[in-house]
N, C-alpha and C. Protein backbone atom coordinates (compact mmCIF):
# COMPACT_ATOMS: atom_id res chain seq x y z
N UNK A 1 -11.43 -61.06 -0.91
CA UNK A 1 -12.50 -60.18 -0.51
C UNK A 1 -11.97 -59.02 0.32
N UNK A 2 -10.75 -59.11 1.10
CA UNK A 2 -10.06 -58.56 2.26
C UNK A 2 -9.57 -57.39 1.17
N UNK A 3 -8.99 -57.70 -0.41
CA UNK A 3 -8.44 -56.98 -0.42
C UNK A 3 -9.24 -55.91 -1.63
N UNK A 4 -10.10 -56.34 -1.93
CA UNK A 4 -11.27 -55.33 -2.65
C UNK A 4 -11.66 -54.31 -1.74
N UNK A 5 -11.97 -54.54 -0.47
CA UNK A 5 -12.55 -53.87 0.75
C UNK A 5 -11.48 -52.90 0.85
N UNK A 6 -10.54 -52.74 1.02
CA UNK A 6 -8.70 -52.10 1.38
C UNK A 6 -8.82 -51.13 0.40
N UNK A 7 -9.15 -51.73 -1.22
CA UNK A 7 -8.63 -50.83 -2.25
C UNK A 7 -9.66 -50.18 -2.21
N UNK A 8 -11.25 -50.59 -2.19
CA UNK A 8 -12.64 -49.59 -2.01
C UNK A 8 -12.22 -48.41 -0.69
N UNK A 9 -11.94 -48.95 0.04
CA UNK A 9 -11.89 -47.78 1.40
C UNK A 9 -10.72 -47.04 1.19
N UNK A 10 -9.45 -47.53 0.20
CA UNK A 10 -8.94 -46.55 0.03
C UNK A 10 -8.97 -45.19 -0.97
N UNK A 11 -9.93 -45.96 -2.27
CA UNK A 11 -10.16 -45.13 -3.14
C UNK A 11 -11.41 -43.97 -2.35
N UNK A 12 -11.85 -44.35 -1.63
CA UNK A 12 -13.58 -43.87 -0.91
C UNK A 12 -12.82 -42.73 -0.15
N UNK A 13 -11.23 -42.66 0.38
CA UNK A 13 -10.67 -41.73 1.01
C UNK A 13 -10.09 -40.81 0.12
N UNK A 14 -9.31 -41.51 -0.82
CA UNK A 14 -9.20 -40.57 -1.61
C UNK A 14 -10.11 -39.64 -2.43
N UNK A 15 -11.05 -39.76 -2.41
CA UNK A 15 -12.13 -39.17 -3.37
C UNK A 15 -12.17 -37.98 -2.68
N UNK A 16 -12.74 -38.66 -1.01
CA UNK A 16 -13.46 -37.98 0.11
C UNK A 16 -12.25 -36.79 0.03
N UNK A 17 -11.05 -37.01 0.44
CA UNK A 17 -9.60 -35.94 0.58
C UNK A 17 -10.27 -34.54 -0.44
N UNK A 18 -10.12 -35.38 -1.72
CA UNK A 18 -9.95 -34.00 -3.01
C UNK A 18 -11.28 -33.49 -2.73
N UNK A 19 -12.43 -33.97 -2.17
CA UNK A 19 -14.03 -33.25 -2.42
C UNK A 19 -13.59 -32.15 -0.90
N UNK A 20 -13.22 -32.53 -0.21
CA UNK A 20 -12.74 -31.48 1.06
C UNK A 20 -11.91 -31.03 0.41
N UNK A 21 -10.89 -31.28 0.20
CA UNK A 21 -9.57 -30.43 -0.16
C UNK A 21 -10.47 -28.87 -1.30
N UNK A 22 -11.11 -29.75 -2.22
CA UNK A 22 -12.04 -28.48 -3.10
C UNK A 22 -12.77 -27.67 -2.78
N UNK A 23 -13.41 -28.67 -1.50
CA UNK A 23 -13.96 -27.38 -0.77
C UNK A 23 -13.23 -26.27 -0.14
N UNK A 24 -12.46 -26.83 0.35
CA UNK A 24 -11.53 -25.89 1.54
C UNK A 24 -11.00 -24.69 0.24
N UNK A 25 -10.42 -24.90 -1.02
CA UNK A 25 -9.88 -24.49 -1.54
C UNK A 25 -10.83 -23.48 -2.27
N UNK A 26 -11.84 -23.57 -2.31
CA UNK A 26 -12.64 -22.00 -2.83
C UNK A 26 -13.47 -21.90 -1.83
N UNK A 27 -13.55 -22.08 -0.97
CA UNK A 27 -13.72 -21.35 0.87
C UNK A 27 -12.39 -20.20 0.88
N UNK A 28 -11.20 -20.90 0.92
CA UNK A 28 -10.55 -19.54 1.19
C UNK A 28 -10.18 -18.44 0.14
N UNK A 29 -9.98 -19.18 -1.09
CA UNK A 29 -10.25 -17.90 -2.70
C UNK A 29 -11.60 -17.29 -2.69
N UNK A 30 -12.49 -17.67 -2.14
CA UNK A 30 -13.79 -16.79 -1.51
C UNK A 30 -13.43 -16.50 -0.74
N UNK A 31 -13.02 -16.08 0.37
CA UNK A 31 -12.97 -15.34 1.26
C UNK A 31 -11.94 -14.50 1.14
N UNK A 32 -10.98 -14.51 0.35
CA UNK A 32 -9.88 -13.20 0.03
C UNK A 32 -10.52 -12.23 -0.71
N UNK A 33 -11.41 -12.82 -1.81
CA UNK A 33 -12.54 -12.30 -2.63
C UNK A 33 -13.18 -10.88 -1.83
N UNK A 34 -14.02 -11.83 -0.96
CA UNK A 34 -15.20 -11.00 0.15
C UNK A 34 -13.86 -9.85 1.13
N UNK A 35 -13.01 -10.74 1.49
CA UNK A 35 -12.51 -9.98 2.41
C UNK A 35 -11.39 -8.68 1.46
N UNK A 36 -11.07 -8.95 0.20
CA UNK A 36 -10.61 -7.88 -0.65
C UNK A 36 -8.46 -8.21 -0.44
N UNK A 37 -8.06 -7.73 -0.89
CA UNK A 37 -6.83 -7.90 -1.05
C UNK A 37 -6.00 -6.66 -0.03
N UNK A 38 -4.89 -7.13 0.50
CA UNK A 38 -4.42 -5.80 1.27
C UNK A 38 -2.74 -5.31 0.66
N UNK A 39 -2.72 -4.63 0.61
CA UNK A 39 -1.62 -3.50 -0.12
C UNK A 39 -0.98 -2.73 0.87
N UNK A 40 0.69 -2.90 0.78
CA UNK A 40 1.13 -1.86 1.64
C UNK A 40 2.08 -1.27 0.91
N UNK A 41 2.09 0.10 1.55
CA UNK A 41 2.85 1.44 0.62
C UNK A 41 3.85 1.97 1.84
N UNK A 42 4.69 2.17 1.82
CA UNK A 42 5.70 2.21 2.25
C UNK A 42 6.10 3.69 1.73
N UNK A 43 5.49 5.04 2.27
CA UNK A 43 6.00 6.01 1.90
C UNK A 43 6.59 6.84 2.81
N UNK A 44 7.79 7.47 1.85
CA UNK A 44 8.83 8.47 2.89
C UNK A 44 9.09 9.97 2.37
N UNK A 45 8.51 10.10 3.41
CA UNK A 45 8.40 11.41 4.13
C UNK A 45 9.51 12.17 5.19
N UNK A 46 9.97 13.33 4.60
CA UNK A 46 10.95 13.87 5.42
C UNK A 46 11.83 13.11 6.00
N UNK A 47 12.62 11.61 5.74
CA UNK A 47 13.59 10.93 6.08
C UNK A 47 12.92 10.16 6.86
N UNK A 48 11.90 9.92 6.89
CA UNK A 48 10.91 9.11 8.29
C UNK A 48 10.34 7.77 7.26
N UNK A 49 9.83 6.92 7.44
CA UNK A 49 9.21 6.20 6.24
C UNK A 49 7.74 5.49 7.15
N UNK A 50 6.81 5.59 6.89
CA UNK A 50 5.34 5.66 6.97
C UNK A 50 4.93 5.19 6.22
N UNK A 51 4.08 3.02 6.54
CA UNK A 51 3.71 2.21 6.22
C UNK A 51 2.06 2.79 6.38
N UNK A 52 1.38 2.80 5.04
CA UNK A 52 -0.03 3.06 4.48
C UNK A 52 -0.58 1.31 4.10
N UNK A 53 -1.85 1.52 4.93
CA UNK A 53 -2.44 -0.23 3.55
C UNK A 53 -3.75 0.28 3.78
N UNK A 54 -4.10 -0.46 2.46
CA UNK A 54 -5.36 -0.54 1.85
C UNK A 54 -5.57 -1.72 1.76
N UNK A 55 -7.09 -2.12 2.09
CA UNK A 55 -7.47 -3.41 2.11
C UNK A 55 -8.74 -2.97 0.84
N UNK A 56 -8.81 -3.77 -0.28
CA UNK A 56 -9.93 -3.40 -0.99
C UNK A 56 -9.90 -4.56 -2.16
N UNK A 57 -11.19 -5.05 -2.57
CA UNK A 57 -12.04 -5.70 -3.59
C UNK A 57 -11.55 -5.40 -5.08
N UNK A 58 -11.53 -4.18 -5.24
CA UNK A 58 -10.84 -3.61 -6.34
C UNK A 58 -10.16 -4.61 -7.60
N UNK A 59 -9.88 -4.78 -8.88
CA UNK A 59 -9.96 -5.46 -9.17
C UNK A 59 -8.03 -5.12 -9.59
N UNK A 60 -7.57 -4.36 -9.22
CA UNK A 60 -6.86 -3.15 -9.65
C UNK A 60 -5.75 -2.49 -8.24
N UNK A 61 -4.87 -3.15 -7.98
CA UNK A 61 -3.66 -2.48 -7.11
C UNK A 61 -4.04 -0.56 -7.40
N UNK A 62 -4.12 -0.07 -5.87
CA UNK A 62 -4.31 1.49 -6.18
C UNK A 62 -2.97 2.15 -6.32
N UNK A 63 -2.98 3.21 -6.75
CA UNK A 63 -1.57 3.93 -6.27
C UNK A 63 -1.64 5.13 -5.14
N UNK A 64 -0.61 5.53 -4.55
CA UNK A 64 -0.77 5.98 -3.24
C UNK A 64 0.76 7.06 -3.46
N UNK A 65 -0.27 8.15 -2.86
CA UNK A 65 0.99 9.51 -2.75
C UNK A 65 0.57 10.29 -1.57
N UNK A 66 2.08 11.00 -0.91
CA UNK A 66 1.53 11.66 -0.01
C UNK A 66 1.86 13.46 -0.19
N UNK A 67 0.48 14.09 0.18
CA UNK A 67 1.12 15.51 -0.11
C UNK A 67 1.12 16.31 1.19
N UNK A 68 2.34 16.67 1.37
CA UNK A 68 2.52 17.21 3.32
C UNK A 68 2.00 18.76 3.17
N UNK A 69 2.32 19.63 2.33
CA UNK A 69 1.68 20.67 2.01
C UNK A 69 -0.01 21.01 2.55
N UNK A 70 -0.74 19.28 1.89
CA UNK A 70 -1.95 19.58 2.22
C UNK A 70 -2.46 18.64 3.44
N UNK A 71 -1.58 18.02 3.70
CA UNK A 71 -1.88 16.68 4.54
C UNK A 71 -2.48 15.82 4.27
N UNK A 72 -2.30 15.39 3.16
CA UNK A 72 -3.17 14.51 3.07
C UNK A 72 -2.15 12.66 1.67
N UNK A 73 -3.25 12.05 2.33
CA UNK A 73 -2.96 10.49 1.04
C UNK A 73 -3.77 10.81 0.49
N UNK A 74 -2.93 10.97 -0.70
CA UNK A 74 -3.59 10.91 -2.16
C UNK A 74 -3.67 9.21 -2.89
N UNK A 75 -4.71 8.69 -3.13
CA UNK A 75 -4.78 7.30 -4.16
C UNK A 75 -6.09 7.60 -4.70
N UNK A 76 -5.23 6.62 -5.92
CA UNK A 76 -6.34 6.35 -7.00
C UNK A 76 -6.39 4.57 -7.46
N UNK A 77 -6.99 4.50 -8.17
CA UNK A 77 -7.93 3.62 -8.73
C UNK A 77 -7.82 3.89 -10.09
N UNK A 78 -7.75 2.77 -11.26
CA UNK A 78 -7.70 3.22 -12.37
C UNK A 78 -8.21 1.55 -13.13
N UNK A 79 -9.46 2.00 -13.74
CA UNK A 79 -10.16 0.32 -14.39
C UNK A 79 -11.32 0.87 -14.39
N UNK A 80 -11.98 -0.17 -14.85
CA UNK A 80 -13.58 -0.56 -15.53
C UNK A 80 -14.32 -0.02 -14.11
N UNK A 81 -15.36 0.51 -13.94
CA UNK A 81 -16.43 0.66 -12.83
C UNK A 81 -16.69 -0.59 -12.53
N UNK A 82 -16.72 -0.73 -10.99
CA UNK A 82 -17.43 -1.56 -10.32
C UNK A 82 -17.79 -1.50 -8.69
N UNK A 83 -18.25 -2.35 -8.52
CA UNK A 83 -18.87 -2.07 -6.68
C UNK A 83 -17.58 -2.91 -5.95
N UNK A 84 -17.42 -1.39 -5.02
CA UNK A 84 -15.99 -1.78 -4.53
C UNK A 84 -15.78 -1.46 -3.29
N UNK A 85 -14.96 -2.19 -2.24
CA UNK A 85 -14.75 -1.41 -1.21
C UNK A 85 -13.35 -0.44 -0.82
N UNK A 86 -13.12 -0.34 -0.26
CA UNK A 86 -11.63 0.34 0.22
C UNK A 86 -11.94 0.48 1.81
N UNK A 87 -10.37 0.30 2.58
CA UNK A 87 -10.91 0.58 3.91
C UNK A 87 -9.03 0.82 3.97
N UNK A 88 -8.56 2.25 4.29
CA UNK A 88 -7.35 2.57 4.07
C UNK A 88 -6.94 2.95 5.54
N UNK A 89 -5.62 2.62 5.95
CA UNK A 89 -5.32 2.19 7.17
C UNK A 89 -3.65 3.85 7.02
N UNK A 90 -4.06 4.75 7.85
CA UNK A 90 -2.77 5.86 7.98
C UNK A 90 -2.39 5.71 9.30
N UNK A 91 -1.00 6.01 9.40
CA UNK A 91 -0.37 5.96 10.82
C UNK A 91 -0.55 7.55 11.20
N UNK A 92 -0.94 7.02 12.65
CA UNK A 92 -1.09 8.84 12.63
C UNK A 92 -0.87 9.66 13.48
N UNK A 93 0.54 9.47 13.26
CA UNK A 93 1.96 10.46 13.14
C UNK A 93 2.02 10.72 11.68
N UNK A 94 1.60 10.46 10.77
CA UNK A 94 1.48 10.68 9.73
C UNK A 94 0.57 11.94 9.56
N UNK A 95 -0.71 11.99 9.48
CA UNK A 95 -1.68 12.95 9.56
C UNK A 95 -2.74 12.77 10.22
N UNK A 96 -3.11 13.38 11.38
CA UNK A 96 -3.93 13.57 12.78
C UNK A 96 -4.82 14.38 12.41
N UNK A 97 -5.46 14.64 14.16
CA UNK A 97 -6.51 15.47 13.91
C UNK A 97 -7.85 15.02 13.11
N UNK A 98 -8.77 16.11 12.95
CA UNK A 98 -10.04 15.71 12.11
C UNK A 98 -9.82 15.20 10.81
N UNK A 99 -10.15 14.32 10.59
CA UNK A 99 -9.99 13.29 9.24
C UNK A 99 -11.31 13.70 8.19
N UNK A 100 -11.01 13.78 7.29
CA UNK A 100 -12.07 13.91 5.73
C UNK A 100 -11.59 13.02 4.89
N UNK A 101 -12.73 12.38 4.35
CA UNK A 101 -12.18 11.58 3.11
C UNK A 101 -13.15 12.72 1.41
N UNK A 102 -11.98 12.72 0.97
CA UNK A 102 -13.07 13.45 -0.22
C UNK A 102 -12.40 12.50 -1.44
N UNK A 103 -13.73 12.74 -2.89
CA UNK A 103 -13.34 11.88 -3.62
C UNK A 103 -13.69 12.92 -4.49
N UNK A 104 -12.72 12.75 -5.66
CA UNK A 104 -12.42 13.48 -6.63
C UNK A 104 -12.34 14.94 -6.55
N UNK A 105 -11.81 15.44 -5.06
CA UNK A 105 -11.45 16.86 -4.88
C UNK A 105 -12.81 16.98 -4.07
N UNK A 106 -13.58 16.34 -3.87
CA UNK A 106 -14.99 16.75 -3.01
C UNK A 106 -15.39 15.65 -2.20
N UNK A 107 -14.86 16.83 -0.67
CA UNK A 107 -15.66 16.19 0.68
C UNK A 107 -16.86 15.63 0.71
N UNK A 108 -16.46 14.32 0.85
CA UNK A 108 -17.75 13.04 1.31
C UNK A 108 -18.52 13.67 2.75
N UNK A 109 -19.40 13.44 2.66
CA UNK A 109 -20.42 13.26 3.72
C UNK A 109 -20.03 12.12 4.25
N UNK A 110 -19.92 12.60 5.91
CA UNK A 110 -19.63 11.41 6.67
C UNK A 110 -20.16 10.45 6.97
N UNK A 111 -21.93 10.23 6.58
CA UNK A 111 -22.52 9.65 6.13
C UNK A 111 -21.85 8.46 4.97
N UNK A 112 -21.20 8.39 4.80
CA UNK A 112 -20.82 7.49 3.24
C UNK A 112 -19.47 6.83 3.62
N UNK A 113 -19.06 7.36 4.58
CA UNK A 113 -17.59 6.37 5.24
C UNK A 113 -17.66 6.40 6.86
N UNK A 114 -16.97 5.25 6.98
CA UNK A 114 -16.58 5.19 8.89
C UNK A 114 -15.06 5.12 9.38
N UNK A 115 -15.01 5.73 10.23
CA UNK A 115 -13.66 6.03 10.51
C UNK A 115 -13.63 5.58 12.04
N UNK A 116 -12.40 4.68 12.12
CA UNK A 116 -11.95 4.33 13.62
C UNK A 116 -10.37 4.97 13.75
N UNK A 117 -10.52 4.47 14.91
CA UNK A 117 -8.71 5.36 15.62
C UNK A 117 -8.35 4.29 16.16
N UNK A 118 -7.02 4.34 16.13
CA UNK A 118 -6.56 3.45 17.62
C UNK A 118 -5.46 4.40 18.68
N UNK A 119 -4.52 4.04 18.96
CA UNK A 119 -3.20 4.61 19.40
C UNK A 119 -2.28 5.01 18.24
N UNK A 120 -2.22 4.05 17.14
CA UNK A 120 -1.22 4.49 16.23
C UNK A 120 -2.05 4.65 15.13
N UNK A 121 -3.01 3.66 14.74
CA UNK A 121 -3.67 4.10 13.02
C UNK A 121 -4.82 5.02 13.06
N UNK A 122 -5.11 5.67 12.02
CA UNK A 122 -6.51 6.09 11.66
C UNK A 122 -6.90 5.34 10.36
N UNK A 123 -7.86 4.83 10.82
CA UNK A 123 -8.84 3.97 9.26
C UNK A 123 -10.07 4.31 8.69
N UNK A 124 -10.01 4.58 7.47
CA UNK A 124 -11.49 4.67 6.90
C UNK A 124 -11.90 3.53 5.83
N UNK A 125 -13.13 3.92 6.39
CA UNK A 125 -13.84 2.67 5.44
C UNK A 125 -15.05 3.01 4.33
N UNK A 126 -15.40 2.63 3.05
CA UNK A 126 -15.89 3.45 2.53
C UNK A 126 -16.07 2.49 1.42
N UNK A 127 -17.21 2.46 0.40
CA UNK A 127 -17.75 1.56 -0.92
C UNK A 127 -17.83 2.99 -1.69
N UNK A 128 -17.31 1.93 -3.09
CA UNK A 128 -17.53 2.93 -4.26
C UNK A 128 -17.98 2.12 -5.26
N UNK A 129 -18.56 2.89 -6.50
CA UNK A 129 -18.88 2.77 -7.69
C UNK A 129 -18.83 3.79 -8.49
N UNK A 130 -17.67 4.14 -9.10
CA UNK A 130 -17.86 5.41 -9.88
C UNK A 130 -17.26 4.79 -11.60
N UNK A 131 -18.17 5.65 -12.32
CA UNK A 131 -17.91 5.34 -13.79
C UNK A 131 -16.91 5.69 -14.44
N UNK A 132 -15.91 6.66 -13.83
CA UNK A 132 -15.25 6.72 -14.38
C UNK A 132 -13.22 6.12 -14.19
N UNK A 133 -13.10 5.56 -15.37
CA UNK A 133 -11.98 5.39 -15.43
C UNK A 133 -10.91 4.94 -14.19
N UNK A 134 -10.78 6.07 -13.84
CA UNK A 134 -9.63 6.75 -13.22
C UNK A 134 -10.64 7.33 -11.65
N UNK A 135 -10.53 6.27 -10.46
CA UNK A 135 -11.44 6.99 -8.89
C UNK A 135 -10.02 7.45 -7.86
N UNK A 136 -9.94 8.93 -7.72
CA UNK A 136 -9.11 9.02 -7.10
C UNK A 136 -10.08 9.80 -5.90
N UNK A 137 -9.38 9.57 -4.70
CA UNK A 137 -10.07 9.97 -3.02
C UNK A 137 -8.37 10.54 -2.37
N UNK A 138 -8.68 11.19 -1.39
CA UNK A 138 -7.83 11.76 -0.43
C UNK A 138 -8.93 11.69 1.01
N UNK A 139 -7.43 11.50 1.95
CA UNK A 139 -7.67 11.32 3.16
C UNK A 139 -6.86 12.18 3.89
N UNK A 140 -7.62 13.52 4.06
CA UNK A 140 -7.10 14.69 4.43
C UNK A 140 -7.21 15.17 6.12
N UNK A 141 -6.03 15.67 6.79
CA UNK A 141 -5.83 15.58 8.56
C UNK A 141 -6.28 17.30 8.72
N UNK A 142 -6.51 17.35 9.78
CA UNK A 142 -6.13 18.80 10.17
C UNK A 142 -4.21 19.21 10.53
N UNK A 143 -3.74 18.13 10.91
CA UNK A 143 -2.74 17.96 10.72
C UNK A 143 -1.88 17.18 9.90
N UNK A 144 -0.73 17.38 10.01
CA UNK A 144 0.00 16.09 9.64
C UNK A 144 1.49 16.46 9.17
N UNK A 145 2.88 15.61 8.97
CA UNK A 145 4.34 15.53 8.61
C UNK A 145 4.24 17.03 7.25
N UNK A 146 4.65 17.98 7.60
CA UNK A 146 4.39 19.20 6.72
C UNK A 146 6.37 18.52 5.70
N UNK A 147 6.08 18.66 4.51
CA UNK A 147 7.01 18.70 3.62
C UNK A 147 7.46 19.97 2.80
N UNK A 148 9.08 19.36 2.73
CA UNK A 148 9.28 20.75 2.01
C UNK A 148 9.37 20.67 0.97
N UNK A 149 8.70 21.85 0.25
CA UNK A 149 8.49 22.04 -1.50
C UNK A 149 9.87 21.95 -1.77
């Protein structure tokens, strides 16, 4: 009887393990989900090299360029439309000053993104849905690392 009881309470643990363990295990693949994937770009500039990330839902790694001419990160997005976020993280010694995010060559209303500072980053945050293809945005400084043509 001692040992039916042993093998029941052990099978009753094991069950119990994998029904937590399953839980736990799309608790946190949901929550990378919700919380979006983060990306870092590693771009160099004038012999200096300037770590960019993007944290975003996206279904789709963005690509990321920088143009010192205009000051600004250039990325895009390239896939199927969907409801998305982005929240892109610049060092800024990189490009300072008043920040704009415009998408597809046209300044957003600041209404439609939020932007924090710290000591070293500037971040914006911002949801999209656009139909087409190919969503490219810039995150343009009043300043920023001027390059030479």
């Amino acid at each position: 009887m001692n040992r039916r009881v042993i093998i029941l309470s052990l099978g009753l643990l094991v069950l119990f393990s994998i029904i937590i363990g399953g839980i736990l295990w799309i608790h946190i693949g949901g929550n990378e989900g919700s919380a979006g994937k983060l990306y870092t770009f590693p771009l160099s500039v004038e012999g200096q090299t300037y770590v960019v990330r993007i944290r975003s839902n996206y279904t789709y790694a963005p690509e990321v360029s920088y143009f010192g001419l205009l000051k600004s990160v250039y990325f895009e997005f390239r896939g199927n439309p969907e409801n998305a976020f982005c929240n892109i993280t610049i060092p800024n010694n990189l490009i300072w000053g008043e920040l704009s995010l415009y998408a597809k060559g046209y300044k957003m209303s600041e209404d439609y993104y939020t932007q924090s500072s710290n000591s070293t980053h500037n971040s914006i945050y911002f949801t999209f849905n656009q139909t087409a293809s190919v969503k490219t945005f810039d995150v343009k400084g009043t300043e920023g690392v001027h390059t030479v043509p």
